[in-house]
N, C-alpha and C. Protein backbone atom coordinates (compact mmCIF):
# COMPACT_ATOMS: atom_id res chain seq x y z
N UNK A 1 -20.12 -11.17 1.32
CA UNK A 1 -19.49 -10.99 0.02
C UNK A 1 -20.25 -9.96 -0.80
N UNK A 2 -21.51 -10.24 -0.91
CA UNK A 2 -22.51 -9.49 -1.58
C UNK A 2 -22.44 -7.72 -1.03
N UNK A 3 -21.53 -7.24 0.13
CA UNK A 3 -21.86 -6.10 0.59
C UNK A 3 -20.19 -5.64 -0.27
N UNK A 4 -19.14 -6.34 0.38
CA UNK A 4 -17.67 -6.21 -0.95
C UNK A 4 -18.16 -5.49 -1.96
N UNK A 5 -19.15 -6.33 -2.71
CA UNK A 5 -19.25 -6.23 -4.22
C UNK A 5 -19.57 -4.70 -4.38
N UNK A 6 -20.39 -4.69 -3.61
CA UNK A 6 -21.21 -3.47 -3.34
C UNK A 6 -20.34 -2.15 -3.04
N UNK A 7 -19.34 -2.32 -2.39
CA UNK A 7 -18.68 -1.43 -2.12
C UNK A 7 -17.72 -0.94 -3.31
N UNK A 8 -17.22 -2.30 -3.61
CA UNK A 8 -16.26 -2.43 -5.06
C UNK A 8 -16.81 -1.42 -5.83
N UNK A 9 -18.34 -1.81 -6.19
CA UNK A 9 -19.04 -1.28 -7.30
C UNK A 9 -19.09 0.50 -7.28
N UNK A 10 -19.04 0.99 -5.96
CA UNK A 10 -19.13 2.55 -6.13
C UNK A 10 -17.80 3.03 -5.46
N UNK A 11 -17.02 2.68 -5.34
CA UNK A 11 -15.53 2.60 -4.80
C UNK A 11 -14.37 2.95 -6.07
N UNK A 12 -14.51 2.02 -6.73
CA UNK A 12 -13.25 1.25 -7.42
C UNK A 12 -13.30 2.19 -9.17
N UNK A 13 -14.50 2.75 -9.24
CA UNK A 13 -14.19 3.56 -10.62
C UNK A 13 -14.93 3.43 -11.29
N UNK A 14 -14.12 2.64 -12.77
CA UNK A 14 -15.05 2.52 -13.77
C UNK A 14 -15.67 0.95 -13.68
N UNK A 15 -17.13 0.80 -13.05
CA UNK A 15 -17.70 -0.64 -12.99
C UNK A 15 -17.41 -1.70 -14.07
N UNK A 16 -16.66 -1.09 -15.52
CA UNK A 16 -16.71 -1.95 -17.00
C UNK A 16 -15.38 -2.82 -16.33
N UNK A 17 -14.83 -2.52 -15.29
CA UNK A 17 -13.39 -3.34 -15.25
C UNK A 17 -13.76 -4.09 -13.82
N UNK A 18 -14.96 -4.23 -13.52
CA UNK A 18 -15.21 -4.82 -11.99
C UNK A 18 -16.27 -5.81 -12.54
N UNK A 19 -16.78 -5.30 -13.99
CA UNK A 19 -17.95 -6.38 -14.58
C UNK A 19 -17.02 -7.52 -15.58
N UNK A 20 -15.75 -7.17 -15.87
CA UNK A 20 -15.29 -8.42 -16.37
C UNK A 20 -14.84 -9.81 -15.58
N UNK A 21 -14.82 -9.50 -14.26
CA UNK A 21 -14.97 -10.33 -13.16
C UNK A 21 -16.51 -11.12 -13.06
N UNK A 22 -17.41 -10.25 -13.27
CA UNK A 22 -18.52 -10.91 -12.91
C UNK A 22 -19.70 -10.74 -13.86
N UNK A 23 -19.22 -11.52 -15.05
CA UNK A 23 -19.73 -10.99 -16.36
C UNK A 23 -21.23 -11.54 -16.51
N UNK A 24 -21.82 -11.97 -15.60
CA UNK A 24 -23.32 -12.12 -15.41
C UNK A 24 -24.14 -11.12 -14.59
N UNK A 25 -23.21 -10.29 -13.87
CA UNK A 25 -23.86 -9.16 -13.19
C UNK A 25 -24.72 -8.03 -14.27
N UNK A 26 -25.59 -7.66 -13.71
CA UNK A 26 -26.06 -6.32 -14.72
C UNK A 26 -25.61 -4.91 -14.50
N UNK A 27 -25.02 -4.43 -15.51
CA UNK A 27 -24.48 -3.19 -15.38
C UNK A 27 -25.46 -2.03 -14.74
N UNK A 28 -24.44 -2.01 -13.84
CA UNK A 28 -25.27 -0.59 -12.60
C UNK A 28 -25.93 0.50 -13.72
N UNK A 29 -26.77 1.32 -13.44
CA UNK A 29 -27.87 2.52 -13.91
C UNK A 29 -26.72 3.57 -13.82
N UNK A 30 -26.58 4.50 -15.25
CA UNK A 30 -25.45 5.35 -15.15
C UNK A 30 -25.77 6.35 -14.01
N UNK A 31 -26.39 6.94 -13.03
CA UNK A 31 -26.48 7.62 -12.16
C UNK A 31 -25.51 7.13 -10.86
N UNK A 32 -25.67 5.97 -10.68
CA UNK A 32 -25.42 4.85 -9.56
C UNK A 32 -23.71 4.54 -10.22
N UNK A 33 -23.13 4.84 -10.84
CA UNK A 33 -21.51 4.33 -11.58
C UNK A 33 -20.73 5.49 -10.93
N UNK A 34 -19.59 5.57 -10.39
CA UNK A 34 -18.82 6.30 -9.90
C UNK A 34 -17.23 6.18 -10.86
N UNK A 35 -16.60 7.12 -10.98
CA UNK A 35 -16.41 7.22 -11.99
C UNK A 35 -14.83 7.93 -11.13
N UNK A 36 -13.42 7.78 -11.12
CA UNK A 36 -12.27 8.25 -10.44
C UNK A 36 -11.42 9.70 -11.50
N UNK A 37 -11.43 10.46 -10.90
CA UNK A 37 -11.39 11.90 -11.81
C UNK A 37 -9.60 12.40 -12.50
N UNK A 38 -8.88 12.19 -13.18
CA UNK A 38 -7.48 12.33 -13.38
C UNK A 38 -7.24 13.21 -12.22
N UNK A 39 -8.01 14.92 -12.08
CA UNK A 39 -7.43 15.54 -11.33
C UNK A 39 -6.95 14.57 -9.31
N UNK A 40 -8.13 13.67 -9.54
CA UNK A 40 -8.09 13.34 -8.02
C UNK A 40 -6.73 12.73 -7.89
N UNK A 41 -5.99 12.22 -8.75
CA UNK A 41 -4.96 11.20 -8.62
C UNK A 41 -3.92 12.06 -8.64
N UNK A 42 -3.96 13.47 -9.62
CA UNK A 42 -3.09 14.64 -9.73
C UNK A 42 -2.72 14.77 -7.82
N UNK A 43 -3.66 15.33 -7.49
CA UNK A 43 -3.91 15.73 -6.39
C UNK A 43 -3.09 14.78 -4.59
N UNK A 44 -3.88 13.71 -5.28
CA UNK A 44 -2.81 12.51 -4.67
C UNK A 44 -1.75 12.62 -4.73
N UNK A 45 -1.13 12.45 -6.23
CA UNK A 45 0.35 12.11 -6.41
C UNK A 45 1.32 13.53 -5.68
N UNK A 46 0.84 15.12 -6.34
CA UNK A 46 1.10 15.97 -5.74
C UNK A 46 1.14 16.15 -3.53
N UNK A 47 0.38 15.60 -3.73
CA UNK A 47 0.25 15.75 -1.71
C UNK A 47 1.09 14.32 -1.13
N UNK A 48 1.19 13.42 -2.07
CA UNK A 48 2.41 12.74 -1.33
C UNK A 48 4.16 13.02 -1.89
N UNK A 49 3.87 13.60 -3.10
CA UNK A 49 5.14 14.22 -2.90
C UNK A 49 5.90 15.52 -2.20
N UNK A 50 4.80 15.95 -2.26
CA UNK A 50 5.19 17.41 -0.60
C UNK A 50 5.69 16.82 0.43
N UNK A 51 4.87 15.52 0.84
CA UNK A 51 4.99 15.19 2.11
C UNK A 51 6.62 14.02 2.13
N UNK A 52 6.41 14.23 1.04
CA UNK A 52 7.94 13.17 1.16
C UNK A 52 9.08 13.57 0.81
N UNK A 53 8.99 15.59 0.28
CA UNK A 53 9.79 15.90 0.24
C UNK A 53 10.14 16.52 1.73
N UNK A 54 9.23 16.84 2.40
CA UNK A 54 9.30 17.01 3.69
C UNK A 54 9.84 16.50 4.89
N UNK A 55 9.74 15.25 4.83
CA UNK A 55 10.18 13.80 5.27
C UNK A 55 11.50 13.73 5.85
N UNK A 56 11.61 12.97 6.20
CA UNK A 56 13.34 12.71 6.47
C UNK A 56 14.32 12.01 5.44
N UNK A 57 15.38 12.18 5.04
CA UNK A 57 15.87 11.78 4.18
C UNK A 57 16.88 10.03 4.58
N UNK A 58 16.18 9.35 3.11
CA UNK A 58 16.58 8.06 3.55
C UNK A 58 15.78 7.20 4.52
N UNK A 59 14.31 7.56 4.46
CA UNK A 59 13.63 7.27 5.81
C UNK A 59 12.79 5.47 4.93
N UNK A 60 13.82 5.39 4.05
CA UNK A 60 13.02 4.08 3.53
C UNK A 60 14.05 2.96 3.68
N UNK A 61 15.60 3.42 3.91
CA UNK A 61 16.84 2.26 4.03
C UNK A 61 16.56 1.64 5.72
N UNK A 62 16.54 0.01 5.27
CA UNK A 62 16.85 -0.80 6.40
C UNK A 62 15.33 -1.88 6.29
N UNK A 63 14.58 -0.77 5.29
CA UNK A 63 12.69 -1.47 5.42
C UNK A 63 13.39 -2.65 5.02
N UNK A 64 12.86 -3.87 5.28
CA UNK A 64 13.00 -4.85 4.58
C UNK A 64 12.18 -5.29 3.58
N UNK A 65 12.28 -6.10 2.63
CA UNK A 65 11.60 -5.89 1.17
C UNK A 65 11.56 -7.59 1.10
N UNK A 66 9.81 -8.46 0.46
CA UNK A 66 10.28 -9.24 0.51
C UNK A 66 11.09 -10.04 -1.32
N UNK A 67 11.02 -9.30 -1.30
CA UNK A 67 11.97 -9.14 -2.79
C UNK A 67 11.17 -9.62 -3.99
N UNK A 68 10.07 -9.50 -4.09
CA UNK A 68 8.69 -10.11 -4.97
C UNK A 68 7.90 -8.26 -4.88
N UNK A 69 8.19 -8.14 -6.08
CA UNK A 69 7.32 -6.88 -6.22
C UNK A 69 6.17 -6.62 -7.14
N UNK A 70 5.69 -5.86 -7.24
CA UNK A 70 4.39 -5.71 -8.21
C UNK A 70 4.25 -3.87 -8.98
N UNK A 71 3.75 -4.27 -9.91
CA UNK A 71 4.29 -3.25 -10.44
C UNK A 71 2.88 -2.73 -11.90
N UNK A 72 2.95 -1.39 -12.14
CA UNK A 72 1.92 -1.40 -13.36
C UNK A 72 2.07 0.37 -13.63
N UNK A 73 1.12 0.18 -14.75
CA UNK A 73 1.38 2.30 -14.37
C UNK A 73 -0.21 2.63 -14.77
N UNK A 74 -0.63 3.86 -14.43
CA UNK A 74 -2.43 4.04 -14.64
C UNK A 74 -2.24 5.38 -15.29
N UNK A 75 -2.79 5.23 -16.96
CA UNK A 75 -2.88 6.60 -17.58
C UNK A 75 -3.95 7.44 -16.94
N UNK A 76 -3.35 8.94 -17.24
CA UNK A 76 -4.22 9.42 -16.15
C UNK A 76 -4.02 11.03 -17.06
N UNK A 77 -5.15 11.57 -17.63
CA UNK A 77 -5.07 13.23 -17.98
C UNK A 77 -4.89 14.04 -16.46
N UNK A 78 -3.73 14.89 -16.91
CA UNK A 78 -3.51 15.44 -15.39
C UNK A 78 -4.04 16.83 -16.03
N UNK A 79 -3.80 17.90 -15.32
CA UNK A 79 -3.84 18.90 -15.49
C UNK A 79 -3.44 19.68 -16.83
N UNK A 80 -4.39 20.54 -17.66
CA UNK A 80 -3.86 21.63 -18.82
C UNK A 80 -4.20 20.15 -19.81
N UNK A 81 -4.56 19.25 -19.66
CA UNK A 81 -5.10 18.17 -20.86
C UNK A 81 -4.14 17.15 -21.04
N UNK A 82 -2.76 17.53 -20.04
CA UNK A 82 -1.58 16.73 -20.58
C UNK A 82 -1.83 15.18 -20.07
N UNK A 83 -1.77 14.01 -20.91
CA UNK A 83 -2.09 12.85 -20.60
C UNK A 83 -0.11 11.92 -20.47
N UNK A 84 -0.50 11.65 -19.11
CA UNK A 84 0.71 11.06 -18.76
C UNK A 84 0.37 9.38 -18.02
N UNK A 85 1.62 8.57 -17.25
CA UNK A 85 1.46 7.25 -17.23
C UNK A 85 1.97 7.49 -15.46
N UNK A 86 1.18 6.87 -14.48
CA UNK A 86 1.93 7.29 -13.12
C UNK A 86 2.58 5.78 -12.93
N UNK A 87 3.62 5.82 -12.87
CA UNK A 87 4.36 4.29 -12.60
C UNK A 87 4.74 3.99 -10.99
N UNK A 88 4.36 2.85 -11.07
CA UNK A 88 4.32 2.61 -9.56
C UNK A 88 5.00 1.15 -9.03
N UNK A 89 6.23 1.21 -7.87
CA UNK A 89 6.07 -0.30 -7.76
C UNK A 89 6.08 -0.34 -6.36
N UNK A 90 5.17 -1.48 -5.68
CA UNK A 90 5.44 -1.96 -4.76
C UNK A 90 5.43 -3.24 -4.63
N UNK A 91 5.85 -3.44 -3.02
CA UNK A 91 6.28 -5.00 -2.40
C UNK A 91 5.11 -5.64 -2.62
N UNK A 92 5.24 -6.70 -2.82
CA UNK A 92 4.27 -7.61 -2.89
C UNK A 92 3.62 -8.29 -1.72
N UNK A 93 3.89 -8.09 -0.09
CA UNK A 93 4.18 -8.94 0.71
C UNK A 93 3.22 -7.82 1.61
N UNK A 94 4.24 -6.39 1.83
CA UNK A 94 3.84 -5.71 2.90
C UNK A 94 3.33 -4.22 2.57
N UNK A 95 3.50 -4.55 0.69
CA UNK A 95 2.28 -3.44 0.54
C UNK A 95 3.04 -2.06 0.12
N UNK A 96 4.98 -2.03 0.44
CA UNK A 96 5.32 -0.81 0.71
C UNK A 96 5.33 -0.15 -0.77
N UNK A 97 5.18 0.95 -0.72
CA UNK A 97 5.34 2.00 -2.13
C UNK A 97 6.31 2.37 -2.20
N UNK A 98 6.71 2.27 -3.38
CA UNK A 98 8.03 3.01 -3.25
C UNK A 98 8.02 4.63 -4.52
N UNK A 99 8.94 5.22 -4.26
CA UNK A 99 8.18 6.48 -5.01
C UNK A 99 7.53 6.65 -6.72
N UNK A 100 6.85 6.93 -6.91
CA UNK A 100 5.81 6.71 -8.07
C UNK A 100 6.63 8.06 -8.91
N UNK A 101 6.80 7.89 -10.16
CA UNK A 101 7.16 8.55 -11.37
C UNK A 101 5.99 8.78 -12.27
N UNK A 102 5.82 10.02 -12.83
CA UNK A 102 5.16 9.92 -13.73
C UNK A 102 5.59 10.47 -15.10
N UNK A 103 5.50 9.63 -16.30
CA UNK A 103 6.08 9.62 -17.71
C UNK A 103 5.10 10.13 -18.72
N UNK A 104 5.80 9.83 -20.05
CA UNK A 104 4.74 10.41 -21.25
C UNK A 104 4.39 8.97 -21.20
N UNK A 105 5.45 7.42 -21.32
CA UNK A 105 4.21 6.86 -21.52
C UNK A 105 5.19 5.41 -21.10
N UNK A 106 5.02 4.34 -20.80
CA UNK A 106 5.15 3.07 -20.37
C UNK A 106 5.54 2.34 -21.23
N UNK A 107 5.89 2.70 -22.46
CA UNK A 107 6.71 1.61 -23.75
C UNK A 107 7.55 1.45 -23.70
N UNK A 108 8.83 2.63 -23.26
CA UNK A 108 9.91 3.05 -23.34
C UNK A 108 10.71 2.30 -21.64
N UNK A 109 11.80 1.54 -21.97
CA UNK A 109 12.46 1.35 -20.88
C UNK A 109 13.30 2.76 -20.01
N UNK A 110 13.65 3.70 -20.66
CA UNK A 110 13.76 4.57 -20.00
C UNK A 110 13.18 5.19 -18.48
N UNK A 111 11.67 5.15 -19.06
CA UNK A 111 10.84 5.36 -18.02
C UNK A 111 10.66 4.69 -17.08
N UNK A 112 10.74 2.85 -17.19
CA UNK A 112 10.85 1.80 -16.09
C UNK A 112 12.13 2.00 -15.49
N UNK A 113 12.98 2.45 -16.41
CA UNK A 113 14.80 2.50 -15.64
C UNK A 113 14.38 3.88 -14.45
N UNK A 114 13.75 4.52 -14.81
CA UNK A 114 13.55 6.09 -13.71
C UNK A 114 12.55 5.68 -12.72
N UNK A 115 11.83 4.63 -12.45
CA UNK A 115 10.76 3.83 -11.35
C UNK A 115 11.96 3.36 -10.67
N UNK A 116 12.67 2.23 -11.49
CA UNK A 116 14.06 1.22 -10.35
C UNK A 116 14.94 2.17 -9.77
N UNK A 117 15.40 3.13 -10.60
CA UNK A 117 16.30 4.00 -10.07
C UNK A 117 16.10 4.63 -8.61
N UNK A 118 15.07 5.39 -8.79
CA UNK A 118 14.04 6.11 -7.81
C UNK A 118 13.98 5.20 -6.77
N UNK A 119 13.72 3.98 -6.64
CA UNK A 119 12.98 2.84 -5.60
C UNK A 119 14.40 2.47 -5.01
N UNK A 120 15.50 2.46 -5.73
CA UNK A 120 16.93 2.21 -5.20
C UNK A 120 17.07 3.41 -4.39
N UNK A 121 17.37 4.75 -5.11
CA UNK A 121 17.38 5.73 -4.38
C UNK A 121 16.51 5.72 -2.90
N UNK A 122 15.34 4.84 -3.01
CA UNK A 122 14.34 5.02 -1.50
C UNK A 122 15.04 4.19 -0.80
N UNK A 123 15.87 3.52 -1.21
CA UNK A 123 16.09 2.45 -0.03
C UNK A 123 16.04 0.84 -0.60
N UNK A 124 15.66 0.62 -2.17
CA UNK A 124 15.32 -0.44 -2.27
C UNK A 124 16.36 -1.67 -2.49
N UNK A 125 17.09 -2.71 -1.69
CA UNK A 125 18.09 -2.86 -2.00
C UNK A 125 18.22 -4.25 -3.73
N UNK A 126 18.62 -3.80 -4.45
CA UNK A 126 18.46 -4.86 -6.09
C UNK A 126 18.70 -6.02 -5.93
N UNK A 127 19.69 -6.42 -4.95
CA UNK A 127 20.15 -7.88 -4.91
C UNK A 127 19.36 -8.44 -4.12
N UNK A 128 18.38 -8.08 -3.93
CA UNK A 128 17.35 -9.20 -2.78
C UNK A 128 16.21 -9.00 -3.96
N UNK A 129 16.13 -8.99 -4.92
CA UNK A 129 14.91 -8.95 -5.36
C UNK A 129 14.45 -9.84 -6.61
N UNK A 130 13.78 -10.46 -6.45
CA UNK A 130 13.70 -12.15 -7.04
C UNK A 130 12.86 -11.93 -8.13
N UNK A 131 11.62 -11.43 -8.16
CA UNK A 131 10.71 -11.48 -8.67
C UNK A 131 9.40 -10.29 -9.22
N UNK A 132 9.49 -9.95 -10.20
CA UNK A 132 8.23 -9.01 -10.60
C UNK A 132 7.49 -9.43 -11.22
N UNK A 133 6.01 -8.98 -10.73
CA UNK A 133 4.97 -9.20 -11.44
C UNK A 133 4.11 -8.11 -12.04
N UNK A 134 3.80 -8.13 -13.40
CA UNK A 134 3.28 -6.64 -14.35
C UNK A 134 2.44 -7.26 -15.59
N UNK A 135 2.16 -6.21 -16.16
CA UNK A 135 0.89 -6.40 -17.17
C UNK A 135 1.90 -7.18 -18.61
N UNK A 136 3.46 -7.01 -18.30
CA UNK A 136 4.21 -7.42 -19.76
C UNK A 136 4.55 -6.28 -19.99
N UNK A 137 4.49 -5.47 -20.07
CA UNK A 137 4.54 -4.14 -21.26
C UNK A 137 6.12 -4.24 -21.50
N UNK A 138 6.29 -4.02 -22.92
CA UNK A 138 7.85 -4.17 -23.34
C UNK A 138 8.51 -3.03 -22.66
N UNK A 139 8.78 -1.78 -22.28
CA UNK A 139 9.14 -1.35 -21.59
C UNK A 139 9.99 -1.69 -20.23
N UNK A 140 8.75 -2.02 -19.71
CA UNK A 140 9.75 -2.74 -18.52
C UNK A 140 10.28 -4.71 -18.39
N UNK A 141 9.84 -4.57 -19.67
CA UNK A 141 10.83 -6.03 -19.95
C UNK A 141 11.94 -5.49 -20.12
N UNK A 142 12.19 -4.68 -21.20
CA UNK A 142 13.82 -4.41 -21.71
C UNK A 142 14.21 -3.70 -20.11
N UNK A 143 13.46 -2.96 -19.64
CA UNK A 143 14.14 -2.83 -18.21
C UNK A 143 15.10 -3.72 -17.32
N UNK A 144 14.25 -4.86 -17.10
CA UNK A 144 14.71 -5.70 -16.48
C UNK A 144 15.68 -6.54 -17.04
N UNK A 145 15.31 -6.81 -18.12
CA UNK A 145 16.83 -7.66 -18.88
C UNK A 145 17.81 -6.82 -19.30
N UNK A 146 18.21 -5.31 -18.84
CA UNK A 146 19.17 -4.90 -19.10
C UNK A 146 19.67 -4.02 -17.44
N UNK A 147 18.89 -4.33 -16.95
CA UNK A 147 19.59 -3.36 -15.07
C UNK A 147 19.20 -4.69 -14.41
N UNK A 148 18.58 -5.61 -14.20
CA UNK A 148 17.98 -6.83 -13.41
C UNK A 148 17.75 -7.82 -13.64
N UNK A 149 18.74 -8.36 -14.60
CA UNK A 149 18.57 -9.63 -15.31
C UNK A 149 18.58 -10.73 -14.54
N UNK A 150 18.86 -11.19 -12.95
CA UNK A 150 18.57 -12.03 -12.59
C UNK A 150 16.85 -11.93 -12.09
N UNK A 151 16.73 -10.71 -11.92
CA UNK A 151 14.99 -10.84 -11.31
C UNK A 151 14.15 -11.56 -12.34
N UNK A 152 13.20 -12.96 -12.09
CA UNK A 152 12.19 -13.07 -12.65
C UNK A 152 10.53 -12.10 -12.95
N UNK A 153 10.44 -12.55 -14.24
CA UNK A 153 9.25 -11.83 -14.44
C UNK A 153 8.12 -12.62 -14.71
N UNK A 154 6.78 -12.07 -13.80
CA UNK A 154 5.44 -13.02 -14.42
C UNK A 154 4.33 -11.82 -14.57
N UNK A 155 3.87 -12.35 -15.36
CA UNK A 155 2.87 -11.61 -16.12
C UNK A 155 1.51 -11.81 -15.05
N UNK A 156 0.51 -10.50 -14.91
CA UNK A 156 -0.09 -10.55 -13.86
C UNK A 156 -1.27 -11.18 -14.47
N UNK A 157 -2.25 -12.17 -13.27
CA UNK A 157 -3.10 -13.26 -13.79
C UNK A 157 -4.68 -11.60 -14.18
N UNK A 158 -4.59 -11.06 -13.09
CA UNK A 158 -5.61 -9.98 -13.06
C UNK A 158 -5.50 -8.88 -14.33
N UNK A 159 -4.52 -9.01 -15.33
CA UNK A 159 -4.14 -7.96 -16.48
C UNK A 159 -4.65 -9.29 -17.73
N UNK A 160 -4.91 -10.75 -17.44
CA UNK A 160 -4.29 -11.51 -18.51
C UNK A 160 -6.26 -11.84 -18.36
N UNK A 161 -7.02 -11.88 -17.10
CA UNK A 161 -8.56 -11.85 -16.86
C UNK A 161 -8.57 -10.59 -17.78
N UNK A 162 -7.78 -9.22 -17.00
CA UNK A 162 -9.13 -8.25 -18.40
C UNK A 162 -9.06 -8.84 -19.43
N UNK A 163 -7.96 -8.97 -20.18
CA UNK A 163 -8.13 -9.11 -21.31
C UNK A 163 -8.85 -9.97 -22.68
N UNK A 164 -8.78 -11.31 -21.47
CA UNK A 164 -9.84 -12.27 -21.87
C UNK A 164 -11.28 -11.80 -21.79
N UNK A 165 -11.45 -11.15 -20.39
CA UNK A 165 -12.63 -10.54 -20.35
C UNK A 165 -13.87 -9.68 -21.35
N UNK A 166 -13.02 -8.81 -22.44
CA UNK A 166 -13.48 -8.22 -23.48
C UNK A 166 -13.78 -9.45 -24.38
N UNK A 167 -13.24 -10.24 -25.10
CA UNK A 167 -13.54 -11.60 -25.59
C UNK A 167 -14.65 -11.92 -25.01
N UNK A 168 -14.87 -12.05 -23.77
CA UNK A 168 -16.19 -13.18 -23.54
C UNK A 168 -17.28 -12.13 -23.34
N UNK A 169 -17.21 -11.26 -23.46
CA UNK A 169 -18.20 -9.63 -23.36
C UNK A 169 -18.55 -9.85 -24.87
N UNK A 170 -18.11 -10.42 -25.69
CA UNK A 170 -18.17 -10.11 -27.01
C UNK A 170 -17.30 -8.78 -27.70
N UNK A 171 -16.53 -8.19 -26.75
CA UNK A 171 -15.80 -6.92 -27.35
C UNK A 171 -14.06 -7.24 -27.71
């Protein structure tokens, strides 16, 4: 476990969101903190969309889905200073991605309606899909109660820890 942690710790980013988990740990020496760069995610998001425009078309109809998805978006300064929201959902089960949007910002149901849209467009079929789990953000509430009103929604236990987390940090 102790080697996980370890990995977590210079892996995963910013350590302040890996120490609200383990709020007796001592914060790593700023040399030793690894730190995830907007451009790197630019870079990401850009090289899987080449490759999927490349792709075969429709190469996501027939996946099966187990209709429990997960869902969130990660602000991220991309390029020229512009600060945008990359929205993302996948299966909950087998992990699959479905294509990631990126917005001005995650309040607006608009922007959750252009994630479902997109994920339909991949293949995702609506009537098998029971259940999402997300941070709350009103955005993709009004989403769902106006394109997916039978899908349930639960609020994620790991968004509802940070937040307690700052509280018991004293912040």
């Amino acid at each position: 476990m102790r080697r996980v942690a370890e990995w977590l710790r210079s892996e995963m980013g910013r350590q302040e969101r890996w120490l609200i988990w383990r709020p007796l740990d001592e914060e790593p020496p700023e040399d030793r903190r690894a730190h995830l760069g907007a451009s790197s995610v630019h870079r990401w998001m850009d090289k899987s969309g080449r490759r999927a425009q490349e792709s075969v078309a429709g190469q996501l109809e027939g996946v099966p889905t187990s209709g429990q998805m997960g869902t969130d978006g990660l602000w991220a300064r991309l390029r020229r200073g512009v600060k945008g929201v990359v929205l993302i959902l996948v299966d909950s089960e087998s992990g699959l991605l479905y294509p990631p949007v990126v917005v001005a910002g995650e309040e607006k149901e608009e922007s959750w309606k252009g994630l479902c849209e997109g994920a339909r467009e991949a293949g995702l079929d609506w009537d098998i899909l029971r259940g999402v789990t997300s941070d709350g953000v009103n955005g993709l509430v009004g989403c769902l109660i106006e394109m997916l009103a039978w899908v349930n929604h639960q609020r994620c236990v790991w968004h509802l820890w940070r937040n307690l987390g700052g509280k018991l940090h004293g912040g």
